[in-house]
Every structure is written in structure tokens, then in C-alpha cells.
C-alpha atoms as a PDB file:
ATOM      1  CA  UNK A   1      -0.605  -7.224 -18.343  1.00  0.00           C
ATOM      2  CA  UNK A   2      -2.011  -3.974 -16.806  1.00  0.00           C
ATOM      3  CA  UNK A   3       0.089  -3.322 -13.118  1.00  0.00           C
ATOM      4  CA  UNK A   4      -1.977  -0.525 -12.101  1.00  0.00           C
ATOM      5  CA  UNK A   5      -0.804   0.375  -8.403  1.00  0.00           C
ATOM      6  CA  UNK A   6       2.709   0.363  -7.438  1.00  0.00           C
ATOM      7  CA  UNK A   7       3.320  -0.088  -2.685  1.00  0.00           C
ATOM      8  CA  UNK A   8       7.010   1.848  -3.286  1.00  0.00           C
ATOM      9  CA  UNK A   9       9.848   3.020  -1.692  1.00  0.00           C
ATOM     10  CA  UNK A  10       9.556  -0.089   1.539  1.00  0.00           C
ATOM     11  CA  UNK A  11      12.224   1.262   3.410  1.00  0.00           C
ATOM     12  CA  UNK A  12      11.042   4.741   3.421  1.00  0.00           C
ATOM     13  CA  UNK A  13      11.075   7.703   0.385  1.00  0.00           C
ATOM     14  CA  UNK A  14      13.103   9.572   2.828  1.00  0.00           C
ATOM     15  CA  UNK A  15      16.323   7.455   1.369  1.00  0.00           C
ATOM     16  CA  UNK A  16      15.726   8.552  -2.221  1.00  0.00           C
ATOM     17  CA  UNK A  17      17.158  12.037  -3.109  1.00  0.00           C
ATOM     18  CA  UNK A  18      14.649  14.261  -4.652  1.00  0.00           C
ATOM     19  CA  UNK A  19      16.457  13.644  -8.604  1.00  0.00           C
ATOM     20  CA  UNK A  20      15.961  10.038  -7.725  1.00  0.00           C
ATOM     21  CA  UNK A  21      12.303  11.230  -6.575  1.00  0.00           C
ATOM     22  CA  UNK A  22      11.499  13.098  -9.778  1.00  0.00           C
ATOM     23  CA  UNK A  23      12.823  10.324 -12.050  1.00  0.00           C
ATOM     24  CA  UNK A  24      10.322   8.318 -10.433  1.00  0.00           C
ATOM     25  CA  UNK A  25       7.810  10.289 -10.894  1.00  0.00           C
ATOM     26  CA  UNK A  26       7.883  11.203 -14.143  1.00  0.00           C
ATOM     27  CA  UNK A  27       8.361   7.580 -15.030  1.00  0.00           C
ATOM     28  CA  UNK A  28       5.294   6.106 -13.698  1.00  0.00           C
ATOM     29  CA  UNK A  29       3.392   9.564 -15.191  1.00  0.00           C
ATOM     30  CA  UNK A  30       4.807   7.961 -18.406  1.00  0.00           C
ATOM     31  CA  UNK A  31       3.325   4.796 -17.780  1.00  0.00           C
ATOM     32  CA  UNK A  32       0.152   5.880 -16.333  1.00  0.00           C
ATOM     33  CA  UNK A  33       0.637   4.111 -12.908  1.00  0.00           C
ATOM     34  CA  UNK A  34      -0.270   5.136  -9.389  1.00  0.00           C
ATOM     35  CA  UNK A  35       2.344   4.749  -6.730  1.00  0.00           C
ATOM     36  CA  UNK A  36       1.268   4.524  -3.209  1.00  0.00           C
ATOM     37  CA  UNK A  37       4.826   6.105  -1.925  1.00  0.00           C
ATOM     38  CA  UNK A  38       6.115   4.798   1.644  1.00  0.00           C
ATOM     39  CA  UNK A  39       6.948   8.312   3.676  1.00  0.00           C
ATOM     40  CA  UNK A  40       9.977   7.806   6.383  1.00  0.00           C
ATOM     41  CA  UNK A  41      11.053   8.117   8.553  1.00  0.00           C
ATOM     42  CA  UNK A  42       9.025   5.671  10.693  1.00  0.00           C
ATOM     43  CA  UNK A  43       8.905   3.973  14.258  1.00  0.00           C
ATOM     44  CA  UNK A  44      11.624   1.304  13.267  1.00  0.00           C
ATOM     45  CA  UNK A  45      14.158   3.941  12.426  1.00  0.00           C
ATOM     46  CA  UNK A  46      13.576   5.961  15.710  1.00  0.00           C
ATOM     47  CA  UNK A  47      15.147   5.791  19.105  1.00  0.00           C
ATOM     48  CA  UNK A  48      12.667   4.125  20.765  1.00  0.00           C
ATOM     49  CA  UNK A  49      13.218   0.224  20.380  1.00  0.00           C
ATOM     50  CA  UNK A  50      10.066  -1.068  22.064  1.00  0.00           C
ATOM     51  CA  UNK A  51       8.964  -1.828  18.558  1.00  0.00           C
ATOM     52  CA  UNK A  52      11.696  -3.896  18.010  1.00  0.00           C
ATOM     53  CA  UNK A  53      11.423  -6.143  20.957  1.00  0.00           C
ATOM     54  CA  UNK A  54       8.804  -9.458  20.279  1.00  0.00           C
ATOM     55  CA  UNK A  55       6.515  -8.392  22.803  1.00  0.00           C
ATOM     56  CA  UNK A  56       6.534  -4.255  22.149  1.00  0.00           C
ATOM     57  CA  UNK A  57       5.479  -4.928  18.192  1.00  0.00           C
ATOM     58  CA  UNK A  58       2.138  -6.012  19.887  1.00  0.00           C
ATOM     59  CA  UNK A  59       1.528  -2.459  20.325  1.00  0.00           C
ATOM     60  CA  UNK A  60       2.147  -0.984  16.918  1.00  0.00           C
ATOM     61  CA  UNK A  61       4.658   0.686  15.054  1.00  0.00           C
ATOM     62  CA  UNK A  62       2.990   4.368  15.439  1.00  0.00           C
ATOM     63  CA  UNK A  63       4.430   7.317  15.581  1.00  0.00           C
ATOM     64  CA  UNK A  64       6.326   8.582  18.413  1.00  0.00           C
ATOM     65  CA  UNK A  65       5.764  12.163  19.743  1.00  0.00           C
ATOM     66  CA  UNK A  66       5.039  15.107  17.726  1.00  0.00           C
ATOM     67  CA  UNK A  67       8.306  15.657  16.248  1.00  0.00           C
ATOM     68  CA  UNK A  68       7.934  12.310  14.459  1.00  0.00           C
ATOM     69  CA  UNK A  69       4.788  13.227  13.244  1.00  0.00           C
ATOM     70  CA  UNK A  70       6.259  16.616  11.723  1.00  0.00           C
ATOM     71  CA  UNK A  71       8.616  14.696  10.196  1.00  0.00           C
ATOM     72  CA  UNK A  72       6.804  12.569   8.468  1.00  0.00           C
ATOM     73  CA  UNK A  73       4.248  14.969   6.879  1.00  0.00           C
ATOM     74  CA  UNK A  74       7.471  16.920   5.952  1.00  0.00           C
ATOM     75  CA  UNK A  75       8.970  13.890   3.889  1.00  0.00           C
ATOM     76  CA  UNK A  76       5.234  13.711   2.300  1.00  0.00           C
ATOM     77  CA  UNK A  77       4.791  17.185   1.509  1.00  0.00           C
ATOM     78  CA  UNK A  78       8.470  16.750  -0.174  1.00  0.00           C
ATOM     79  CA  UNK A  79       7.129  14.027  -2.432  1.00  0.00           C
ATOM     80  CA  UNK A  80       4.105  16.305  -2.867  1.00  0.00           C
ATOM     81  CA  UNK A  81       6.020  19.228  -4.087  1.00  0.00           C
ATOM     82  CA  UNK A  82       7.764  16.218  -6.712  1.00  0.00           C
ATOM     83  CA  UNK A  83       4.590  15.132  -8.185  1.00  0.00           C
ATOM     84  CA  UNK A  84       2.949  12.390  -6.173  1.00  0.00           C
ATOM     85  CA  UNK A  85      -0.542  11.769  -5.253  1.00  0.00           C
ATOM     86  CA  UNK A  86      -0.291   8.348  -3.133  1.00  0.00           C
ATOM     87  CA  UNK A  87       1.283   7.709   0.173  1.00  0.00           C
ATOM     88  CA  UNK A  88       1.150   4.696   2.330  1.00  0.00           C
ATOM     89  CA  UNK A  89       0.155   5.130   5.928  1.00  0.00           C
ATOM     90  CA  UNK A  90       0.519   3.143   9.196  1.00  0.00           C
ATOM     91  CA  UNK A  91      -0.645   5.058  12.234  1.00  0.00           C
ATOM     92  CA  UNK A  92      -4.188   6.361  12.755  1.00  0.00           C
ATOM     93  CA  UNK A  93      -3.380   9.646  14.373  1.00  0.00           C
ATOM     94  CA  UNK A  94      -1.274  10.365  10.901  1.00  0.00           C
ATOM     95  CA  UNK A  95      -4.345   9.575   8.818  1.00  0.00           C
ATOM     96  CA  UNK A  96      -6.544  12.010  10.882  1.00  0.00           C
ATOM     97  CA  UNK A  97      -3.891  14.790  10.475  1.00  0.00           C
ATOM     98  CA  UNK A  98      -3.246  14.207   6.819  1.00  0.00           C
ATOM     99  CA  UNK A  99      -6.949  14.507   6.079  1.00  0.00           C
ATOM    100  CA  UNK A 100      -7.527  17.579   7.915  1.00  0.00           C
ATOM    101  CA  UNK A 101      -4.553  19.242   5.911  1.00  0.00           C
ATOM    102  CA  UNK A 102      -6.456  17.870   2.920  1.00  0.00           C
ATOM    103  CA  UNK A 103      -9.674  19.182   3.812  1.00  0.00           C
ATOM    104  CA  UNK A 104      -8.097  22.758   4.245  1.00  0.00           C
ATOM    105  CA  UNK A 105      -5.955  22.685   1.447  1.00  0.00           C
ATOM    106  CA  UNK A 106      -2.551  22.504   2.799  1.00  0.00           C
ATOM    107  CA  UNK A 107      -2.248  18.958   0.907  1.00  0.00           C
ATOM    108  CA  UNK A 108      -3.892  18.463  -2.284  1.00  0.00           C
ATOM    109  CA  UNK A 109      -7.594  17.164  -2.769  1.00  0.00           C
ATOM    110  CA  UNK A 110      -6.509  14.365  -5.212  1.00  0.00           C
ATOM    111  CA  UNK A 111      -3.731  12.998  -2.729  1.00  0.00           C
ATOM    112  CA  UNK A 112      -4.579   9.520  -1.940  1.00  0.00           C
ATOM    113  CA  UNK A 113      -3.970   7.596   1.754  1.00  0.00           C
ATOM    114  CA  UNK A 114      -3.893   3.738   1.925  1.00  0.00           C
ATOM    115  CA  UNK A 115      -3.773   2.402   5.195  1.00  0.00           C
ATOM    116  CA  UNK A 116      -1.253  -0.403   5.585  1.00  0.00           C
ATOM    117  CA  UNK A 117      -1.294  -3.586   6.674  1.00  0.00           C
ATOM    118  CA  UNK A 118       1.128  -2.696   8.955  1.00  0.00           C
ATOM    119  CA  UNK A 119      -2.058  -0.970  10.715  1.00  0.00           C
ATOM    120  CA  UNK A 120      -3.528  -4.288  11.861  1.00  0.00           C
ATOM    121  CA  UNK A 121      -6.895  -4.052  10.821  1.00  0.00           C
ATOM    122  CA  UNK A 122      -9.078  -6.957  10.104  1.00  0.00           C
ATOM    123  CA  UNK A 123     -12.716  -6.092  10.468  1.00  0.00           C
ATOM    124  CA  UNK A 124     -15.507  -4.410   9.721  1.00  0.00           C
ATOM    125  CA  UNK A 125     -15.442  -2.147  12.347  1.00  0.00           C
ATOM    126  CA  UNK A 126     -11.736  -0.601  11.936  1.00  0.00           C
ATOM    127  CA  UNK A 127     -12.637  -0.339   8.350  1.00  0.00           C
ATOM    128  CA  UNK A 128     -15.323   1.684   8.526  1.00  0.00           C
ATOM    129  CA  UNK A 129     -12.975   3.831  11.261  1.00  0.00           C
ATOM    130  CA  UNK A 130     -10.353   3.764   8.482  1.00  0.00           C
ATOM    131  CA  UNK A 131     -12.844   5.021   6.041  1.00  0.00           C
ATOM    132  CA  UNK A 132     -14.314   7.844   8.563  1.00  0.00           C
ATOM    133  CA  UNK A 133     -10.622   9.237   9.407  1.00  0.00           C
ATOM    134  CA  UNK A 134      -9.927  10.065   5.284  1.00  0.00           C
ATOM    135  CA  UNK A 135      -8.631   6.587   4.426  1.00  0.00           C
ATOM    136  CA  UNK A 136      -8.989   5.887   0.629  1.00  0.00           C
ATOM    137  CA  UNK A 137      -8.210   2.824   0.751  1.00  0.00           C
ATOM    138  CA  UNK A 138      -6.928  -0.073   2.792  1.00  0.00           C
ATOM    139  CA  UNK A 139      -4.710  -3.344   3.260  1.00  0.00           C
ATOM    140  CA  UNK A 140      -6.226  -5.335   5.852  1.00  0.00           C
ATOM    141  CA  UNK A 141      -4.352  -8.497   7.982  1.00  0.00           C
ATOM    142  CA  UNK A 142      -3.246 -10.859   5.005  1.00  0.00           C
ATOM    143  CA  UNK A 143      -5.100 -14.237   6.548  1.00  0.00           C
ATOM    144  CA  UNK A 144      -8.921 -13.455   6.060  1.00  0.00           C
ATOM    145  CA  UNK A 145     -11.263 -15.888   4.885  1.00  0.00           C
ATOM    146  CA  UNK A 146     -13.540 -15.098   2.219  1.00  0.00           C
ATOM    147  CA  UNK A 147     -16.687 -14.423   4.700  1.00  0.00           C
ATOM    148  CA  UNK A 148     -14.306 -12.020   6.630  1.00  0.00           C
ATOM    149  CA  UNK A 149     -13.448 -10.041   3.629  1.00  0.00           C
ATOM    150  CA  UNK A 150     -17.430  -9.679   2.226  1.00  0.00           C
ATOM    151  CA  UNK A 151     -18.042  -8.424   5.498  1.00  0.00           C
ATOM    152  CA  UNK A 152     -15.842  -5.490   5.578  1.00  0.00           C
ATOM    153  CA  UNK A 153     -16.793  -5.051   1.853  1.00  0.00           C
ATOM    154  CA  UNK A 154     -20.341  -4.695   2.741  1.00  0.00           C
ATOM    155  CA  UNK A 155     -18.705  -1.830   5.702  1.00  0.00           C
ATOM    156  CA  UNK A 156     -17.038   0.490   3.290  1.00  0.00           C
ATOM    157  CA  UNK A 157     -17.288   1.643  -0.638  1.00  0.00           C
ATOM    158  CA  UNK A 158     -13.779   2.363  -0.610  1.00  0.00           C
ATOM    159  CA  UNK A 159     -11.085  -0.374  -2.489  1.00  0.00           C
ATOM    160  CA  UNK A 160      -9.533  -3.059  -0.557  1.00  0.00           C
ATOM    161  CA  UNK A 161      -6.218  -4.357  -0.855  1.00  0.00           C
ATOM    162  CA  UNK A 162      -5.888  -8.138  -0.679  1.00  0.00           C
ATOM    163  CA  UNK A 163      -2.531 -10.124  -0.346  1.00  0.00           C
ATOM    164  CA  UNK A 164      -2.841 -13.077  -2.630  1.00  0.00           C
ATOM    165  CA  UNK A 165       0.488 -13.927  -2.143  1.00  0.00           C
ATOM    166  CA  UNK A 166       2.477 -13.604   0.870  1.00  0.00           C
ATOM    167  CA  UNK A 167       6.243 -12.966   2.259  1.00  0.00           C
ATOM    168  CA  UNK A 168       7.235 -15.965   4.031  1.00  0.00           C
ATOM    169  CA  UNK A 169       7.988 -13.923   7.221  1.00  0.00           C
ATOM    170  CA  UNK A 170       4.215 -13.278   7.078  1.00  0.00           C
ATOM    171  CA  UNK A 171       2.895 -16.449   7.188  1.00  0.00           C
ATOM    172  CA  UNK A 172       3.976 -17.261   3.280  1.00  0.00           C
ATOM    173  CA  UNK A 173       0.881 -18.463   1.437  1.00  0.00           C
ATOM    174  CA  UNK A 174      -0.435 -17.910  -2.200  1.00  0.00           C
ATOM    175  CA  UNK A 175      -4.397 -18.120  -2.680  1.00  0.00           C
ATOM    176  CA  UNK A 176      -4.189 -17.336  -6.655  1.00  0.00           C
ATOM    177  CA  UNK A 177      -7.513 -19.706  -6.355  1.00  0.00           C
ATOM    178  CA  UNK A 178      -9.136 -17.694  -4.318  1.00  0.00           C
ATOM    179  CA  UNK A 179      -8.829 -14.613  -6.674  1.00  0.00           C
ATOM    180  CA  UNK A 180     -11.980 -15.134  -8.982  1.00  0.00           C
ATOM    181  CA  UNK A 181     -14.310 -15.305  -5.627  1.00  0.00           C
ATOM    182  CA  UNK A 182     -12.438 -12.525  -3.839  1.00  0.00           C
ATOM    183  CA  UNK A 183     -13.010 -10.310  -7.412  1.00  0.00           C
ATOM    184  CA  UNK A 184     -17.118 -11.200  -7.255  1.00  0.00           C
ATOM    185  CA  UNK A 185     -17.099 -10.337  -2.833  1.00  0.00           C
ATOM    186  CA  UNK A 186     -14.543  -7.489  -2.697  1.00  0.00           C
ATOM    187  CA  UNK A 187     -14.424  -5.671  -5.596  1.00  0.00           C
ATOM    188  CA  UNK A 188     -13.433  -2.521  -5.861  1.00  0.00           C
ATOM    189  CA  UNK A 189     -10.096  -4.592  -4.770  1.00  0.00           C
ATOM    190  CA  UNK A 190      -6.440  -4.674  -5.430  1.00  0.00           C
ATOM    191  CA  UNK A 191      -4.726  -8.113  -5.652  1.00  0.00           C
ATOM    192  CA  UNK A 192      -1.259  -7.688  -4.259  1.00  0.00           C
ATOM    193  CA  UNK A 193       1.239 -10.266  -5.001  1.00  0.00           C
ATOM    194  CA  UNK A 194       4.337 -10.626  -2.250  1.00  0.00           C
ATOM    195  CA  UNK A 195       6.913 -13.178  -2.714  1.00  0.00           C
ATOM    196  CA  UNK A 196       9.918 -13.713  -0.805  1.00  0.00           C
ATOM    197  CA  UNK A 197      11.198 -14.630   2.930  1.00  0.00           C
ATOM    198  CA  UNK A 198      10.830 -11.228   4.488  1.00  0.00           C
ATOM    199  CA  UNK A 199      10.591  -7.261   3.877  1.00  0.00           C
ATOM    200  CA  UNK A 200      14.012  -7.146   4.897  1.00  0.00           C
ATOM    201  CA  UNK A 201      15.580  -9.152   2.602  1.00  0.00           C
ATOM    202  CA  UNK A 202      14.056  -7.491  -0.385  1.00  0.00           C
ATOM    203  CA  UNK A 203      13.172  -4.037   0.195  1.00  0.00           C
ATOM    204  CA  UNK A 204      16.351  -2.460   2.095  1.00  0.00           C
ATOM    205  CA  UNK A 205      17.811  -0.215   0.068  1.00  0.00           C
ATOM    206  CA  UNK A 206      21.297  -2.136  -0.797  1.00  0.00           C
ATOM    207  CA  UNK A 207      19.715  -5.290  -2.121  1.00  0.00           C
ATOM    208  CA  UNK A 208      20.815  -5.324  -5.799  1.00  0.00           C
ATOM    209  CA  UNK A 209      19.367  -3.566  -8.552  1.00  0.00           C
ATOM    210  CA  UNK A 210      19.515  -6.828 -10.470  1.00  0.00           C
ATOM    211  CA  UNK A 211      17.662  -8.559  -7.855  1.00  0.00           C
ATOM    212  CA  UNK A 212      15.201  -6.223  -7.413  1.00  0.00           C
ATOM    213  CA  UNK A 213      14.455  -6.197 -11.056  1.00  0.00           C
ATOM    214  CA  UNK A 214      14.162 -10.319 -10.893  1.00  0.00           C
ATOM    215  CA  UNK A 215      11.524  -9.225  -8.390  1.00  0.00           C
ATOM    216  CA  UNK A 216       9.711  -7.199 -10.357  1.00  0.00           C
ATOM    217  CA  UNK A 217       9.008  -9.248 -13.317  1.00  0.00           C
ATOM    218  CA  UNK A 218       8.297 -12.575 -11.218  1.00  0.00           C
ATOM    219  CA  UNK A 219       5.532 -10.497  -9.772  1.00  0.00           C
ATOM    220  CA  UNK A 220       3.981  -9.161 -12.877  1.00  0.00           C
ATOM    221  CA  UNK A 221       4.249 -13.045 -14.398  1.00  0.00           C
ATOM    222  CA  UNK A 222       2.255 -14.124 -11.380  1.00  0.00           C
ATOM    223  CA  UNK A 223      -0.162 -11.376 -11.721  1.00  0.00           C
ATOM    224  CA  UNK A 224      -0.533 -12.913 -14.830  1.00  0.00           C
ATOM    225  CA  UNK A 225      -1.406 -15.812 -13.777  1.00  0.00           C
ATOM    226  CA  UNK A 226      -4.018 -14.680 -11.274  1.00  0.00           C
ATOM    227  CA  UNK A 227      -5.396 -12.632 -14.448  1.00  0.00           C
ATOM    228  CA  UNK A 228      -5.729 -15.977 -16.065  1.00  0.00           C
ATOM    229  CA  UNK A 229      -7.202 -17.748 -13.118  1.00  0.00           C
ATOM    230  CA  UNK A 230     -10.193 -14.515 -12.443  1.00  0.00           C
ATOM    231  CA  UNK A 231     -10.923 -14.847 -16.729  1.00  0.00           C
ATOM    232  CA  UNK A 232     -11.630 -18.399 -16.716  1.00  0.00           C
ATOM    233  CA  UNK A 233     -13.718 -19.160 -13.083  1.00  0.00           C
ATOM    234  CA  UNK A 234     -15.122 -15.627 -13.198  1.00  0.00           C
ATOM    235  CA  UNK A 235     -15.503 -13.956 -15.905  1.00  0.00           C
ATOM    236  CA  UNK A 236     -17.917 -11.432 -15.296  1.00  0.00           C
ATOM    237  CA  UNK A 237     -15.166  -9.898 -13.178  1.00  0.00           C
ATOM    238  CA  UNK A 238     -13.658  -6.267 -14.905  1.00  0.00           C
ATOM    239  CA  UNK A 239     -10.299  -5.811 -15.113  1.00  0.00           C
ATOM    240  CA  UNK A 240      -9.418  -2.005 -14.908  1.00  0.00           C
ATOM    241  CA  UNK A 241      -7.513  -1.283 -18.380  1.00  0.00           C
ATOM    242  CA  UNK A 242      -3.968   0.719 -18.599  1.00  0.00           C
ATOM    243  CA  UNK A 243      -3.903   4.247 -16.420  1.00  0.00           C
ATOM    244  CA  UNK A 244      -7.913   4.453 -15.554  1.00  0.00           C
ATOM    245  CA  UNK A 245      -8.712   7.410 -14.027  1.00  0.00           C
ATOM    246  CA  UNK A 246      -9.475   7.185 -10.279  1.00  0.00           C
ATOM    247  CA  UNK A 247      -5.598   6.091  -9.764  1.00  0.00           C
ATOM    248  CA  UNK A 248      -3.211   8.540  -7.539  1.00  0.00           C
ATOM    249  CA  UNK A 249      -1.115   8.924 -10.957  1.00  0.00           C
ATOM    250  CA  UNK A 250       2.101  11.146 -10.137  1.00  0.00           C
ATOM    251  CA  UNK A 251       1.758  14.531 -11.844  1.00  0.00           C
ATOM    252  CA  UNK A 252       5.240  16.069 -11.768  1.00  0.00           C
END
């Protein structure tokens, strides 16, 4: 079962020490696997606790003032300097910076951005902004239907991320039948499988080792299945083989 693209480090790469950082990296070189690398700190971690009231959350979880931005783009240039080419970004304004740094060379051409969910965006509108602002791909809001998600398809060339399974926090649905129709109307795509009550729970950095590695392998059996599902209903559809080319692959 090919696991091509690996949404790491939740609670923020800043937490791993740069040995832990280069193990990492060389590891999924090994394997030939991209890793879209979460950069902290971020806006939960900071003083500010607007975000962590019901009603401030509305607004976002973007960066606040430019020291937080500095820091940020100093934890990704850190993983940079380690070897990898994918990072996982939640605020607009961060985007636009990163891709001006990449455009003058201060950040390598084949460094990657995905826009997160986190980001909020569920048309075909903010994808195309996404798109215009350096994104190379993006996670839109988790509860599209089909029609939704063909439109922004026929917005922007660049791969879509599509939550086929869902953290219960999140609203906690699995559409592994929808997976052979959302491989014919959004392809290029990524089918992301995310079990589990909430983000908390499973991605802070003292939940076990053991349990994280239960994690792991329940997701790659489900992918599994969803492989399964897309062969028989659709098989036209092309599944990208072991370490294709166009992935952010760590190069340490």
C-alpha cells in the first residue's frame, strides 16, 4: 500500500530537536515519502488567547504581529537547512511571504506549501486566491459535497486534499464511498484519512509512542480499504506508485 504524503509534526516541528529532525528526514528519504512538516510555533501557543475563546476561533488562528511571523519562517528555514521540502501552512499573509522568499531564492524552488484546513477555505474563489499567493496545494473545509469539490477543481490545477475520514471533534464522518467519484472530479487529489476524537488527544507530543504507532497502521489499513473501494467502482482512476516524482521528498 503506497502512503505517499505524510501531514507531520501536529503540534508543531518546533518540539522536535534537530537529531530528532534529521532522523526524520533521512527516514522518509529512505522511503521515498513527502512530508508536509507542521512549522511552530503558532497562534495557539502565543499570548494572545482570543483564539482560544469559542467566539475568537471565528476569526482564525493567524499569526500575530511580525515577531510571530519571524519566528515561524525561522523554525522553517531550520527544517530547510535539515532536508525538507514540505511545510504546512495556516495563515495567508505567511503564504505570501514564503513565496516571495521562494521566488528570490532565500527558500528553495522545490519547497512545497499546503494550505491547511485550518485556513477555512471552501470555494472556488479562495482556491484560486490560495493558488495565486504560491499555494501548491490545499486542504479545504472537510464537509463538501461532491458538486462543491468539482467546482474548485475546475478553479485550480493544483492537488487537493480531501478528508475521507474525519476526527470526531470535526464533525467525525468517513465517506470511503465517496472516494471512487471524488478520484474521477478532483483528481490530482490526496485522500486523507483522520480517525480519532480530536487533534488533541492524538497529536500532543506525550501521547505514547505505542499509541501513536496503533495510529499509524489503522490508517494505512483504511487507506487500504479506500484503495480497494476506488479499484473496483472506478477503475480508470491512477494510483501514483511508491516515491513518484512531483512529491516534496526530504533531501537531507
Amino acid at each position: 500500500m503506497p502512503v505517499h504524503r505524510l501531514i507531520s509534526t501536529v503540534m508543531g516541528s518546533t518540539l522536535l530537536s534537530r537529531s530528532e529532525l534529521q532522523e526524520f528526514s533521512q527516514l522518509a528519504a529512505d522511503a521515498k515519502m513527502e512530508v508536509i512538516l507542521t512549522p511552530g510555533p503558532r497562534a495557539t501557543w502565543d499570548i494572545g488567547r482570543q483564539v482560544a475563546t469559542p467566539e475568537g476561533a471565528l476569526s482564525g488562528i493567524r499569526f500575530r504581529g511580525a515577531d510571530q511571523l519571524a519566528y515561524v519562517i525561522a523554525d522553517i528555514r531550520r527544517s530547510i537547512d535539515l532536508g525538507f521540502r514540505g511545510f504546512l501552512i495556516v495563515d495567508e499573509g505567511l503564504l505570501w511571504a514564503l513565496n516571495e522568499l521562494r521566488k528570490i531564492g532565500e527558500i528553495p524552488k522545490d519547497v512545497k506549501f499546503k494550505v491547511s484546513i485550518f485556513a477555512g477555505h471552501a470555494n472556488p474563489a479562495g482556491a484560486k486566491l490560495l493558488q495565486s499567493l504560491g499555494a501548491d496545494t490545499f486542504n479545504p473545509v472537510a464537509d463538501l459535497t461532491l458538486p462543491m469539490i468539482s467546482a474548485i477543481r475546475k478553479a485550480v490545477d493544483i492537488p487537493i486534499d480531501i478528508h475521507v475520514q474525519l476526527l470526531d471533534s470535526w464533525g467525525g464522518f468517513i465517506r470511503f464511498y465517496d472516494c471512487p467519484e471524488l478520484a474521477r472530479i478532483a483528481a490530482p487529489c490526496y485522500l486523507k484519512i483522520e480517525p480519532g476524537t480530536s487533534i488533541s488527544s492524538l497529536y500532543r507530543p506525550w501521547v505514547s509512542p505505542d499509541s501513536l504507532a496503533f495510529f499509524g497502521r489503522e490508517k494505512v489499513k483504511q487507506a487500504g480499504i479506500v484503495k480497494e473501494l476506488v479499484e473496483k467502482n472506478y477503475p480508470e482512476a491512477k494510483l501514483s506508485g511508491k516515491g513518484p516524482s512531483d512529491l516534496a521528498t526530504p533531501k537531507p
